[in-house]
Protein backbone atom coordinates (compact mmCIF):
# COMPACT_ATOMS: atom_id res chain seq x y z
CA UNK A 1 0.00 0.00 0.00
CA UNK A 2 1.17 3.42 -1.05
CA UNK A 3 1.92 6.36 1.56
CA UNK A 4 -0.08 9.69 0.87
CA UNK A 5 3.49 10.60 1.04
CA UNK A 6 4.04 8.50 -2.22
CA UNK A 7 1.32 9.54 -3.33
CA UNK A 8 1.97 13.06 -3.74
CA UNK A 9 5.77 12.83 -5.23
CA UNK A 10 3.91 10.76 -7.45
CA UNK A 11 0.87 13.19 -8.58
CA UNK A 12 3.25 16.12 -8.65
CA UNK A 13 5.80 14.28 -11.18
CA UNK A 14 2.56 12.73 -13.63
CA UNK A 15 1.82 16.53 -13.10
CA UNK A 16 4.62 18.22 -14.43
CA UNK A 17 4.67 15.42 -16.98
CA UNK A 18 1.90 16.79 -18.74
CA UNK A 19 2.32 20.46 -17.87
CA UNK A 20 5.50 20.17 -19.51
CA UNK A 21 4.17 17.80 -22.75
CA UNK A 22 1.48 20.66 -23.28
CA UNK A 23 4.43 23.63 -23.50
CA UNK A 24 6.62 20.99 -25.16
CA UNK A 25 9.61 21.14 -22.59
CA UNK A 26 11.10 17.58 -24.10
CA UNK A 27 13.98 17.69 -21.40
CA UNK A 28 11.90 18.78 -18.52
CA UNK A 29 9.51 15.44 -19.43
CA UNK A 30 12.41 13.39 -20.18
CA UNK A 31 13.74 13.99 -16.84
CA UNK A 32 10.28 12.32 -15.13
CA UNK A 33 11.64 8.75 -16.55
CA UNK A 34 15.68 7.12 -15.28
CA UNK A 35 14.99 5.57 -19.26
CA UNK A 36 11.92 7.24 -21.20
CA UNK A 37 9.27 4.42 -22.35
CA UNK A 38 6.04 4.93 -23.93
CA UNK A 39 3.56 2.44 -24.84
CA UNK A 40 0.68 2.93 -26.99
CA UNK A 41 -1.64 0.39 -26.28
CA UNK A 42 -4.19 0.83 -29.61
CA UNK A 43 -1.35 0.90 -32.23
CA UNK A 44 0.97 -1.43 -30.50
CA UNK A 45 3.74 0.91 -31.02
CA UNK A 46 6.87 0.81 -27.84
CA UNK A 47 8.98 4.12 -28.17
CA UNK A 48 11.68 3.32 -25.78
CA UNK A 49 14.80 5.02 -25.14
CA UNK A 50 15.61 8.99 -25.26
CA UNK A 51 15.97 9.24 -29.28
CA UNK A 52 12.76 7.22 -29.93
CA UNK A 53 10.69 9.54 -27.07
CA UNK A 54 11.91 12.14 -28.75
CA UNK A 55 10.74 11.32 -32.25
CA UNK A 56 7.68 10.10 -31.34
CA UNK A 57 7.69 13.91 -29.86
CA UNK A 58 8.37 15.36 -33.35
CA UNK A 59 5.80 13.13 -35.20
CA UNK A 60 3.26 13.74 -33.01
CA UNK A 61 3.43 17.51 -32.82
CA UNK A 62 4.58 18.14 -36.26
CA UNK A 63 1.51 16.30 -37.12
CA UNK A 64 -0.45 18.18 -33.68
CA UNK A 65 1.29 21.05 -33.06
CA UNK A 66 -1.31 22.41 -30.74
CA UNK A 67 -1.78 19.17 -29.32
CA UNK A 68 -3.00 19.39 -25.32
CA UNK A 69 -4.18 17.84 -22.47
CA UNK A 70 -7.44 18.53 -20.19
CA UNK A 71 -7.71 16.37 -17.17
CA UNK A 72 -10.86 14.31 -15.85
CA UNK A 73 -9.76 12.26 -13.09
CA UNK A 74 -6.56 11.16 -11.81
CA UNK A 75 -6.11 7.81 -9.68
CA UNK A 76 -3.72 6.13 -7.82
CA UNK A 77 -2.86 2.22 -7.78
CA UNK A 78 0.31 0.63 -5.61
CA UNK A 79 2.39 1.06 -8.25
CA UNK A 80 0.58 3.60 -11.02
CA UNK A 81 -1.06 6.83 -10.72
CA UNK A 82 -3.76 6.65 -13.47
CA UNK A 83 -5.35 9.24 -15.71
CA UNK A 84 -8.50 9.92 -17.77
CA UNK A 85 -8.19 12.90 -20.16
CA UNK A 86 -8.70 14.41 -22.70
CA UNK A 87 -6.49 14.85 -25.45
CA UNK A 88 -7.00 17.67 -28.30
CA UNK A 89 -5.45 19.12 -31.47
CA UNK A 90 -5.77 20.06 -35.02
CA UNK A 91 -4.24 17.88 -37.54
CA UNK A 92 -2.13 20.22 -39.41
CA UNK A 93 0.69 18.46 -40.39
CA UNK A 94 1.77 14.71 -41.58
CA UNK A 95 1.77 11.53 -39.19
CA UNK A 96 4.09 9.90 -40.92
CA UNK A 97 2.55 8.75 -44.36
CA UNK A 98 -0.88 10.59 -43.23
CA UNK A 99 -1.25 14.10 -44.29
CA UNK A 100 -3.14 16.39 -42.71
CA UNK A 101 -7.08 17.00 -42.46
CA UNK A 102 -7.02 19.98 -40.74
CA UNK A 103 -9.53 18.57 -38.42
CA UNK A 104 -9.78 19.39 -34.65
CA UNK A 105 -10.22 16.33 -32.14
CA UNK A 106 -11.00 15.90 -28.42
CA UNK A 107 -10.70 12.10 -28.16
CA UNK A 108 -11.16 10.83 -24.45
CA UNK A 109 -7.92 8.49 -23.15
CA UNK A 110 -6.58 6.85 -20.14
CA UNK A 111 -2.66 6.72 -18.95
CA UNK A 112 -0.92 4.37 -16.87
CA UNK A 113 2.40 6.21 -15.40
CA UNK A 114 3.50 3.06 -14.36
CA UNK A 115 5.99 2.93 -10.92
CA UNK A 116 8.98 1.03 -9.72
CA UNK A 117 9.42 1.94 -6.02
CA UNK A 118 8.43 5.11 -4.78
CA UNK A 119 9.02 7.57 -7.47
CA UNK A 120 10.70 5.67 -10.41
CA UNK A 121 8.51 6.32 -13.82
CA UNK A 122 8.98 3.49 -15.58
CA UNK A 123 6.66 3.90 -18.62
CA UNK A 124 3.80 5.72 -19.52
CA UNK A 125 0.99 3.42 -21.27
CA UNK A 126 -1.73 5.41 -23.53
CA UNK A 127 -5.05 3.69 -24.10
CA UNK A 128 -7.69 5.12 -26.41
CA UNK A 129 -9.77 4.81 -29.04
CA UNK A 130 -8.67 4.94 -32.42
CA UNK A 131 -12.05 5.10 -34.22
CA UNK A 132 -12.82 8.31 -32.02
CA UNK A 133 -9.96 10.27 -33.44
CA UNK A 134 -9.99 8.64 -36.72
CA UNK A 135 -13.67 9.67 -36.87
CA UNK A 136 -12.65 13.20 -36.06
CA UNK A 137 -9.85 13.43 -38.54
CA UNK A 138 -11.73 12.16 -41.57
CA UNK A 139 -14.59 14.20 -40.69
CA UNK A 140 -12.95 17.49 -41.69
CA UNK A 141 -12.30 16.53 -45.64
CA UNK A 142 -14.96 17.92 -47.32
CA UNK A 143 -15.82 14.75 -49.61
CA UNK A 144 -17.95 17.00 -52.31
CA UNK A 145 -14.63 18.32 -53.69
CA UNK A 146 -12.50 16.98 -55.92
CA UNK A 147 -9.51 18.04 -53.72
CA UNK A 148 -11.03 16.36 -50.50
CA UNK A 149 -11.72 13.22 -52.42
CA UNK A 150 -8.36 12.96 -53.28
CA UNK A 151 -7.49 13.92 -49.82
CA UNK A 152 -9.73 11.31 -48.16
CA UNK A 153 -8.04 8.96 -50.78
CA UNK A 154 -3.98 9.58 -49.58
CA UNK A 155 -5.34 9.81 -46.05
CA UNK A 156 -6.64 6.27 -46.24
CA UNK A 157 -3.45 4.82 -48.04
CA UNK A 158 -1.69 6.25 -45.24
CA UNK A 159 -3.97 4.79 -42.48
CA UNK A 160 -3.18 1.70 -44.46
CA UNK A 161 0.87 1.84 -44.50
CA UNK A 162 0.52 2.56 -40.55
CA UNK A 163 -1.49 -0.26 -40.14
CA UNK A 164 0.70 -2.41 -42.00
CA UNK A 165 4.22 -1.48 -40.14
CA UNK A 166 5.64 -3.83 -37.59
CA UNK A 167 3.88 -3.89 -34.20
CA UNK A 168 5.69 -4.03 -30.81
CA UNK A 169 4.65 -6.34 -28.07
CA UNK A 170 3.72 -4.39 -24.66
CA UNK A 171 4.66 -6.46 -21.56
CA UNK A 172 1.73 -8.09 -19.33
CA UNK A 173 1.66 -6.61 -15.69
CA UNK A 174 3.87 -9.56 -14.64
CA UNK A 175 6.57 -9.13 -17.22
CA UNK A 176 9.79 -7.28 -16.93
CA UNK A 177 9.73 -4.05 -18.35
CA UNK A 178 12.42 -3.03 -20.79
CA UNK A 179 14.47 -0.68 -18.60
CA UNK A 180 17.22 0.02 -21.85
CA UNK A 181 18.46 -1.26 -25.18
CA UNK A 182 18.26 -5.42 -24.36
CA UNK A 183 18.57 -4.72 -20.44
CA UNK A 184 15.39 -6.16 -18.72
CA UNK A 185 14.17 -5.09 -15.57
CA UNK A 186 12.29 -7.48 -13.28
């Protein structure tokens, strides 16, 4: 069982963790991790490691450059602190092979900041619903124009190539979690 001691250190780094994703401070939310992990659950996709964090930074907001947080609840397990959110942004540039809609979204999501000890932040682990924000996204092309047909049509190739690339596998909750590049953690 966690201390409200704990509990607090805890809050106050998940906090900061998302105060500083919103004003895109990558070394102030680097420094919340000893080894930066993400894992995002719908996509399968692990970006572990500083460089990978930080691309998966650059995609994301190249593609959401206004991309932000508003917070619904936020929870606390023995060895998590878990939020529900909400996470918004215009698509205004490419997510790799998908341009950009320029539609808005507000898709709800859940994080696991997942704990080793005390305060160590071992991996953050994103859950959401991809056919909320996919919804959202498509639903700005304006499909009685020749331009957003063809739009709609490079859009959907793209959701394809994504859907095609390799997928990661994301530990179960008794697995060691990859702590560095082929150093397991138990």
């Amino acid at each position: 069982m966690t201390t409200a001691e704990v509990r607090a250190v805890r809050e106050k780094l998940v906090l900061d963790h998302f105060h500083d994703e919103v004003e895109q401070q990558w070394d102030d939310v680097l420094s919340t991790f000893p080894h930066p992990r993400y894992e995002i659950v719908p996509t399968q996709t692990v970006h572990d490691g500083d460089a990978a964090v930080r691309g998966y930074y650059d995609e994301t907001r190249r593609a959401f450059p206004n991309q932000r947080h508003e917070m619904i609840a936020l929870r606390h397990a023995d060895d998590a602190v878990i939020t529900e959110f909400y996470l918004l942004g215009t698509h205004l540039g490419p997510l790799g092979p998908v341009p950009a809609t320029g539609g808005a979204f507000k898709v709800r999501m859940t994080a696991y900041f997942v704990f080793r000890g005390d305060d160590e932040l071992v991996c953050e682990r994103i859950y959401f619903d991809q056919l909320s924000l996919l919804r959202q996204l498509l639903g700005a092309i304006n499909l009685k124009s020749p331009k957003g047909i063809i739009l709609l049509l490079k859009v959907l190739r793209g959701f394809g190539r994504l859907s095609r690339a390799p997928k990661d596998v994301i530990p179960d909750g008794d697995e060691p979690t990859v702590a560095g590049p082929g150093v397991l953690r138990e």
